[in-house]
PDB file of N, CA and C in Angstrom:
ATOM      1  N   UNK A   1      21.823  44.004 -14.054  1.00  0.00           N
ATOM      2  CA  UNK A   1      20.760  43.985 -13.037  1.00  0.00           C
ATOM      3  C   UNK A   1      21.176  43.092 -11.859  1.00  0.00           C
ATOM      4  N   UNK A   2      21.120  43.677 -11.056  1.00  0.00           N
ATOM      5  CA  UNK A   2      21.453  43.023  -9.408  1.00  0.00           C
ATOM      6  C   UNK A   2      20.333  42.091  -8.967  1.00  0.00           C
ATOM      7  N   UNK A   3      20.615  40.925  -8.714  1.00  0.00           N
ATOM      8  CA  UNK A   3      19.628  40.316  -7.743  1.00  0.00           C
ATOM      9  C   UNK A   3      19.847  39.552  -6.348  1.00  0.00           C
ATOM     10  N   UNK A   4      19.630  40.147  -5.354  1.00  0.00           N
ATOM     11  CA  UNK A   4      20.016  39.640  -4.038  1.00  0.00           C
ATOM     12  C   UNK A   4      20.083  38.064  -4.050  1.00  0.00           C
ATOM     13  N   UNK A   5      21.179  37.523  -3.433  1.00  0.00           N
ATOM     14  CA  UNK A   5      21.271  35.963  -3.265  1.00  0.00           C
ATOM     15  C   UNK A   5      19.834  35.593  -2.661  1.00  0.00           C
ATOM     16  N   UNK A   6      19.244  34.469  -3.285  1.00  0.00           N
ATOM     17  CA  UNK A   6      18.210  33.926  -2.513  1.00  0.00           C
ATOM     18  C   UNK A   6      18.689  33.102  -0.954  1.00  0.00           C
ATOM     19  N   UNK A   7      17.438  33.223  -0.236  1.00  0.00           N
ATOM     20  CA  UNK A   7      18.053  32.416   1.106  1.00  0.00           C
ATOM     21  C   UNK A   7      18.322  31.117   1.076  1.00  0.00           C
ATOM     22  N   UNK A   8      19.206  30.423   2.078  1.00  0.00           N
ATOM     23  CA  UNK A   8      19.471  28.927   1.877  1.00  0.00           C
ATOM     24  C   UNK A   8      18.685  28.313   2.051  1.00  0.00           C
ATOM     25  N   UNK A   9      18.416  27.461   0.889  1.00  0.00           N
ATOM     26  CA  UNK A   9      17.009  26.402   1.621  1.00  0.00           C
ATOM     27  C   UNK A   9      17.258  25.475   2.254  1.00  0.00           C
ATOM     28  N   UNK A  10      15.831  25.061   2.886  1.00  0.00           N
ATOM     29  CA  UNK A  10      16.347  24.312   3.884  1.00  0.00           C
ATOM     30  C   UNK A  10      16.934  22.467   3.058  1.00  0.00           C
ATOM     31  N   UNK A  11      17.114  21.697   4.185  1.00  0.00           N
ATOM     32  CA  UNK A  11      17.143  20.197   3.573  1.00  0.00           C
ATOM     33  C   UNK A  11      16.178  19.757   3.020  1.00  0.00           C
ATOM     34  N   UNK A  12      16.294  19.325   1.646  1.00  0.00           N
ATOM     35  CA  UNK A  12      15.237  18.144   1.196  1.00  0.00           C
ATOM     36  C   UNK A  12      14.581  17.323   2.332  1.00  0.00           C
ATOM     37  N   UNK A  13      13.927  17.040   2.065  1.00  0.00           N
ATOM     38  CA  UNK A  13      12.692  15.488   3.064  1.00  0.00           C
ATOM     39  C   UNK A  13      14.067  14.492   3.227  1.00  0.00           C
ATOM     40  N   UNK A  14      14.272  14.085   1.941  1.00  0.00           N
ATOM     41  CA  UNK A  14      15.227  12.787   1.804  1.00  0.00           C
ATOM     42  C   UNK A  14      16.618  13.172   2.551  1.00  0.00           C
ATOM     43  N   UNK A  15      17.433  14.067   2.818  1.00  0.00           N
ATOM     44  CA  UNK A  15      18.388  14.870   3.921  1.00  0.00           C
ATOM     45  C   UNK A  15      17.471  14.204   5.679  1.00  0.00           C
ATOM     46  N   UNK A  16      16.659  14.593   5.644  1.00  0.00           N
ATOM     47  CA  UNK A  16      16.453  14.213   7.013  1.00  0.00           C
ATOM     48  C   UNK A  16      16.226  13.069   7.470  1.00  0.00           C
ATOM     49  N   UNK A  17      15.945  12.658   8.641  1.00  0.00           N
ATOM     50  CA  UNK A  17      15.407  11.182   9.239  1.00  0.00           C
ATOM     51  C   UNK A  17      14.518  10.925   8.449  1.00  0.00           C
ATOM     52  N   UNK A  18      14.850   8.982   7.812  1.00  0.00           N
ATOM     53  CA  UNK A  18      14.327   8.166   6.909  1.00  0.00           C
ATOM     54  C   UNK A  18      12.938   8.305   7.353  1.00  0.00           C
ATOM     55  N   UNK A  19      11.703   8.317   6.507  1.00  0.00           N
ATOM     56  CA  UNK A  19      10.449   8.303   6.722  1.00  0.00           C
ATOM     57  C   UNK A  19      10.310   6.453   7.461  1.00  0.00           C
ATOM     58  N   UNK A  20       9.222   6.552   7.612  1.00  0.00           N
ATOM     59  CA  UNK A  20       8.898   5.373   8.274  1.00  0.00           C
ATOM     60  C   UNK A  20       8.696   4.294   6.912  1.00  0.00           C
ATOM     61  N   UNK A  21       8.549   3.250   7.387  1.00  0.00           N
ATOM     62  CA  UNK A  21       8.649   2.140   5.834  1.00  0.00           C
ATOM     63  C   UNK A  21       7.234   1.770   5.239  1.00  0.00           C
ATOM     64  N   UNK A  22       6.780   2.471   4.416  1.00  0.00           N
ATOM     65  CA  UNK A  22       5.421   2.070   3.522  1.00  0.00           C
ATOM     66  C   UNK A  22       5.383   0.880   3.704  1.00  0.00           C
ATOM     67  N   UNK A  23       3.407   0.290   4.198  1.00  0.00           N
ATOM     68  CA  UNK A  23       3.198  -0.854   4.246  1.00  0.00           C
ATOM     69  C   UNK A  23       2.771  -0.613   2.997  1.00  0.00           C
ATOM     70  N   UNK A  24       2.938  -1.520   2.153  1.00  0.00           N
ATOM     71  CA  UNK A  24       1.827  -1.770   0.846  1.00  0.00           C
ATOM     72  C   UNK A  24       0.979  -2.876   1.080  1.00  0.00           C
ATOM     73  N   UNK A  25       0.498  -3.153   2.016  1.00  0.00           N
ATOM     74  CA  UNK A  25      -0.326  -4.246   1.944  1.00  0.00           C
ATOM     75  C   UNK A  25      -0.500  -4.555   3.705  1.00  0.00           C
ATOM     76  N   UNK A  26      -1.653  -4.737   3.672  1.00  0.00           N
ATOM     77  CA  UNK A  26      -2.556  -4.968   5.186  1.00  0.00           C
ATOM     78  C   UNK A  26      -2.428  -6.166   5.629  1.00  0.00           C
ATOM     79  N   UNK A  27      -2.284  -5.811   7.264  1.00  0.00           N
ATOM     80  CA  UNK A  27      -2.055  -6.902   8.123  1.00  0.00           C
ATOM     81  C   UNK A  27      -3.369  -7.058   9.043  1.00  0.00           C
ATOM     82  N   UNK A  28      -4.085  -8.514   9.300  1.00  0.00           N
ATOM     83  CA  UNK A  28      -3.578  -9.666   8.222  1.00  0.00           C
ATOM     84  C   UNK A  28      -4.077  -9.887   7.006  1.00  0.00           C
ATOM     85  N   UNK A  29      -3.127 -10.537   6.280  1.00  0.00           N
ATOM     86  CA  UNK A  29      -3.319 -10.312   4.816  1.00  0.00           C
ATOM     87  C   UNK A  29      -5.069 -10.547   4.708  1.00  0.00           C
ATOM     88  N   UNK A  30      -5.073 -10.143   3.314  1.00  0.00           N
ATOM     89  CA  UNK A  30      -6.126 -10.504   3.254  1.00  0.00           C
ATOM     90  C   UNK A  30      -7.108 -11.830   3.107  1.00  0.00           C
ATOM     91  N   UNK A  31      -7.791 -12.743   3.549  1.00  0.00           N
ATOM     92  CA  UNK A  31      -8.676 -14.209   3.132  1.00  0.00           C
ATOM     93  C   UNK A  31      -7.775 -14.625   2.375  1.00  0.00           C
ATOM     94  N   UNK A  32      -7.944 -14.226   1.316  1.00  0.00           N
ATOM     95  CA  UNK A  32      -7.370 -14.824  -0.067  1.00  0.00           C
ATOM     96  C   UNK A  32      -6.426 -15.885   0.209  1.00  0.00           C
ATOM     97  N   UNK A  33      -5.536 -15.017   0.636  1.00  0.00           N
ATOM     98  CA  UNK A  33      -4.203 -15.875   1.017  1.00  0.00           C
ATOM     99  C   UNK A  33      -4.067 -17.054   1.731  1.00  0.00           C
ATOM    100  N   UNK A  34      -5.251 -16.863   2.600  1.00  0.00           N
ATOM    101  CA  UNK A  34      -5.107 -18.090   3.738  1.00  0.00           C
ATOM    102  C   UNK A  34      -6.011 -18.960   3.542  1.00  0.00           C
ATOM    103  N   UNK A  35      -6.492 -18.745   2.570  1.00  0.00           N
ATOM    104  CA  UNK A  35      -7.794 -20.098   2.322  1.00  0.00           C
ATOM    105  C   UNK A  35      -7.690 -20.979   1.735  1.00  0.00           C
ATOM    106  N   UNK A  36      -7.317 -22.212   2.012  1.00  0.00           N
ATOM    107  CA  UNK A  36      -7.289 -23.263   1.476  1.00  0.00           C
ATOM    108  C   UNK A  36      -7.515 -23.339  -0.096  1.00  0.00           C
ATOM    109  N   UNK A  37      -6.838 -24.530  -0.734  1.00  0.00           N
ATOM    110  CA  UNK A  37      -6.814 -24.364  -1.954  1.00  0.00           C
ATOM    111  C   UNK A  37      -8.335 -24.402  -2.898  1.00  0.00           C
ATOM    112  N   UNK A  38      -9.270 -24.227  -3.541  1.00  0.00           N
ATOM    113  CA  UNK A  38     -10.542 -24.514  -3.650  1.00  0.00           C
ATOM    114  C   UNK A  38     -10.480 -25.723  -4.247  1.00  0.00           C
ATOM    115  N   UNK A  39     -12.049 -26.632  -4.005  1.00  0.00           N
ATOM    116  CA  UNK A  39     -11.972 -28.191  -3.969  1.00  0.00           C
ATOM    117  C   UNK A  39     -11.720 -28.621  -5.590  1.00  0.00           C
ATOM    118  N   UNK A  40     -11.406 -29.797  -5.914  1.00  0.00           N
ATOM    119  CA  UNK A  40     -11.091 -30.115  -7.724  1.00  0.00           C
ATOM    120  C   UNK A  40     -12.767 -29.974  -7.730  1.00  0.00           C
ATOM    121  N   UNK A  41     -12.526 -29.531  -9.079  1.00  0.00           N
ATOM    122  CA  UNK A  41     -14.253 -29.655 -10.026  1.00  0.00           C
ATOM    123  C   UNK A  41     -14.413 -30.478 -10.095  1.00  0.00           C
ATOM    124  N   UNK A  42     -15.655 -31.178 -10.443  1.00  0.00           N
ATOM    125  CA  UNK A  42     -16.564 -32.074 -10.305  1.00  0.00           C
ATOM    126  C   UNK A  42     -16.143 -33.342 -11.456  1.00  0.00           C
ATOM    127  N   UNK A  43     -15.433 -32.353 -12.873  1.00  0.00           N
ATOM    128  CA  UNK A  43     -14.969 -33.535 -13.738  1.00  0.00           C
ATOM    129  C   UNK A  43     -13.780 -33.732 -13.694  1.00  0.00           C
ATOM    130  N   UNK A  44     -13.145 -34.172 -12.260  1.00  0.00           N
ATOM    131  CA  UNK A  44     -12.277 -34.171 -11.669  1.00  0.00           C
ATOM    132  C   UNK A  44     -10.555 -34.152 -12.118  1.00  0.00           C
ATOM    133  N   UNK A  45     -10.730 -32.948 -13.282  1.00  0.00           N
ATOM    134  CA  UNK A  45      -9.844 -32.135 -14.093  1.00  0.00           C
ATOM    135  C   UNK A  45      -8.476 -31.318 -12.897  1.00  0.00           C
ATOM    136  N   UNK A  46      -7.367 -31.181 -12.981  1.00  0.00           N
ATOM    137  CA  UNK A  46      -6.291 -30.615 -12.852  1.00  0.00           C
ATOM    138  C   UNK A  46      -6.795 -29.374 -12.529  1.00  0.00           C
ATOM    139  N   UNK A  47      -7.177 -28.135 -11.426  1.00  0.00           N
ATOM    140  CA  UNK A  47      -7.719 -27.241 -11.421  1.00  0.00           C
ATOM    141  C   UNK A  47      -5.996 -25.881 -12.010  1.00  0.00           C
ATOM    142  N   UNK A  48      -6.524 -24.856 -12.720  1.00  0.00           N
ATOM    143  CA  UNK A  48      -5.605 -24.004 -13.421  1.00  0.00           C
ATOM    144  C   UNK A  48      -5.110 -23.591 -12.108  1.00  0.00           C
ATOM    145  N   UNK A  49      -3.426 -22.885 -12.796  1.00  0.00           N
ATOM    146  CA  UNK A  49      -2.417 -22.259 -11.996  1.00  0.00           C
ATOM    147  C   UNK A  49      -3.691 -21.464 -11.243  1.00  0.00           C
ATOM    148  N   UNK A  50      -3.107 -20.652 -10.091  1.00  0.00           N
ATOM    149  CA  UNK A  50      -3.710 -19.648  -9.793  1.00  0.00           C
ATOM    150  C   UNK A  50      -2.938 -18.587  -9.533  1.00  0.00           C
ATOM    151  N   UNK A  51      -2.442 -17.309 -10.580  1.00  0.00           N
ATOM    152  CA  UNK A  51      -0.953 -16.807  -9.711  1.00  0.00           C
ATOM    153  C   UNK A  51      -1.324 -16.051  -8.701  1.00  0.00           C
ATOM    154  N   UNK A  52       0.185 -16.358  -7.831  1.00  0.00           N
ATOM    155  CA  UNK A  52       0.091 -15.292  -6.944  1.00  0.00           C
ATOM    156  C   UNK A  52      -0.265 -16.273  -5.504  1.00  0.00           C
ATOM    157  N   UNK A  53      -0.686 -17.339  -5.533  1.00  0.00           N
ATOM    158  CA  UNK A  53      -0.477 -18.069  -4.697  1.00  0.00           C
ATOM    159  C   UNK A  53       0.473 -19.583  -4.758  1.00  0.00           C
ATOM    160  N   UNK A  54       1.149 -19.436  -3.554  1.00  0.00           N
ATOM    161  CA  UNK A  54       2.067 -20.617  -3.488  1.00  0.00           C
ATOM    162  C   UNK A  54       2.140 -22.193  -4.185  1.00  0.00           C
ATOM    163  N   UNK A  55       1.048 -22.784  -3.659  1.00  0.00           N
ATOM    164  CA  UNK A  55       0.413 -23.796  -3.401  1.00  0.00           C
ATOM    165  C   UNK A  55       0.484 -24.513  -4.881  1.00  0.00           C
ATOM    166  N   UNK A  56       0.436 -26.041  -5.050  1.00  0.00           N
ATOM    167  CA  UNK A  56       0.467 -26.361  -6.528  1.00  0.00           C
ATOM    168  C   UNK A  56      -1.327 -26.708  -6.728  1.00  0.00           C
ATOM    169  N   UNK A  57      -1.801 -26.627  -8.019  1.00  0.00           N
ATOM    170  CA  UNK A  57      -2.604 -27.569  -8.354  1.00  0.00           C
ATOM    171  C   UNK A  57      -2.716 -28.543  -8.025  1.00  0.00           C
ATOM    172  N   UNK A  58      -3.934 -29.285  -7.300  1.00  0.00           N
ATOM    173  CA  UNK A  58      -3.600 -31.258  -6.845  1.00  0.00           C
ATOM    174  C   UNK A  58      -4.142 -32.154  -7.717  1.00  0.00           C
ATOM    175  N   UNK A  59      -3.291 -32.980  -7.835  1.00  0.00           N
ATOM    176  CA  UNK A  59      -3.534 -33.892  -9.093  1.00  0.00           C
ATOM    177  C   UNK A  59      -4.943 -34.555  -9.016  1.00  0.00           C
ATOM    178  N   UNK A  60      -5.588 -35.288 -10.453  1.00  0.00           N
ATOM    179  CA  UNK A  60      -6.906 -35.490 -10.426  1.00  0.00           C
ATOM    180  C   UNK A  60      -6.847 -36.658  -9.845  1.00  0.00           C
ATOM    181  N   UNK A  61      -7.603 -36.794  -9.140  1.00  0.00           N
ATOM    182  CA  UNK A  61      -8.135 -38.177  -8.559  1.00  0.00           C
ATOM    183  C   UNK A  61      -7.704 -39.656  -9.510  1.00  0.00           C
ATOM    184  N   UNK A  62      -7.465 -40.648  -8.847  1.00  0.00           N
ATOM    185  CA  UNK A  62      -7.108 -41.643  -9.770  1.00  0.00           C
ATOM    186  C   UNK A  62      -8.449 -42.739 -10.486  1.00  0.00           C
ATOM    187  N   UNK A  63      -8.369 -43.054 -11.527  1.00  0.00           N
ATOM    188  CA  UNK A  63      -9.771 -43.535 -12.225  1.00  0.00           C
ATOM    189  C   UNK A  63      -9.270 -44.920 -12.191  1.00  0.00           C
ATOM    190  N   UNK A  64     -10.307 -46.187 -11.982  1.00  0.00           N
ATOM    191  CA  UNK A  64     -10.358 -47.268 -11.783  1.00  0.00           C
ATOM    192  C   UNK A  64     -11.182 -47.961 -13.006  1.00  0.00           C
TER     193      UNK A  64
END
């Protein structure tokens, strides 16, 4: 059984000019990021990691 050559296809997407570069994430970032660290709790405890932001935990206040 004969079957005519199919036609040439064209280029893949990825063959042509690079797509533009996915933002994953909005400018400007979002609050989160830029807001100051939140104040120590009240029983002036080591506040937990927080991931995902830079910044360290600040040590507890000194007791007299």
């Amino acid at each position: 059984q004969y079957t005519p050559p199919s036609p040439p296809h064209p280029f893949p997407v990825h063959y042509s000019s690079p797509p533009p570069p996915h933002v994953h994430y909005s400018w400007p970032p979002p609050p989160a990021l830029w807001s100051p660290p939140p104040p120590t709790p009240a029983y002036g405890g080591p506040l937990p990691p927080i991931a995902g932001l830079p910044y360290a935990s600040p040590p507890p206040p000194p007791y007299y």
